[in-house]
Protein backbone atom coordinates (compact mmCIF):
# COMPACT_ATOMS: atom_id res chain seq x y z
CA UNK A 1 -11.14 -54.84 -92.89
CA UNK A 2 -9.00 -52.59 -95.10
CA UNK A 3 -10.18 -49.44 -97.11
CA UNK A 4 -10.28 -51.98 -100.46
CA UNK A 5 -13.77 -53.25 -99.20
CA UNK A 6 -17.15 -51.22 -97.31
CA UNK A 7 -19.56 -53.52 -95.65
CA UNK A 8 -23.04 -51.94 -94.47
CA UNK A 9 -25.43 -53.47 -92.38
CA UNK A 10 -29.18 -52.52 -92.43
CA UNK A 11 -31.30 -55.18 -90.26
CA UNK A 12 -31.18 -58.67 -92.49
CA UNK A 13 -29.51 -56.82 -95.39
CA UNK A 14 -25.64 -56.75 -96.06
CA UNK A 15 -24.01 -54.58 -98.74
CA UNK A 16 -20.38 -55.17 -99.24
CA UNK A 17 -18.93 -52.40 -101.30
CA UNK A 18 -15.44 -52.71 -103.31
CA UNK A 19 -13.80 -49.37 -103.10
CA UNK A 20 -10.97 -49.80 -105.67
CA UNK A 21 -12.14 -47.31 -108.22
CA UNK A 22 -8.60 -46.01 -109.11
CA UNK A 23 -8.10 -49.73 -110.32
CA UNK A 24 -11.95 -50.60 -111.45
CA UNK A 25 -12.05 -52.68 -108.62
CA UNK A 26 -9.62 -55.15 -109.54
CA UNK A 27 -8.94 -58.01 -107.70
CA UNK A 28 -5.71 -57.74 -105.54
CA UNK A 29 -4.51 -60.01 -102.84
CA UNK A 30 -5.83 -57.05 -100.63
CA UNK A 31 -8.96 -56.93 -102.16
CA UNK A 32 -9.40 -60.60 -101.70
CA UNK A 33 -7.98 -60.63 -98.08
CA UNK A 34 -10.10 -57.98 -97.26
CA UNK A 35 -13.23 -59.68 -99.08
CA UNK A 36 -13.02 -62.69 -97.20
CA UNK A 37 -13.05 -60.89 -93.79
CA UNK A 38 -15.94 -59.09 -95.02
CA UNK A 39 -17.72 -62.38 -95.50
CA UNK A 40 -16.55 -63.73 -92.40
CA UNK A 41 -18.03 -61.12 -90.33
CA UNK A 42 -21.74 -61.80 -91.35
């Protein structure tokens, strides 16, 4: 996963993060990319 997106993992609860703030967290191809692995990995 790239720096665009933070997942956290506490027991049964997943946070993902976007860490864009330069660009209020628009959505990029990047961001996107790296959203989908995010997803992928829970």
């Amino acid at each position: 996963m790239g720096e665009n997106v933070m997942l956290a993992r506490d027991r049964a609860v997943a946070t993902v993060t976007l860490n864009r703030p330069d660009r209020r967290n628009s959505l990029s191809d990047a961001m996107l990319t790296d959203l989908a692995t995010a997803f992928a990995e829970l």
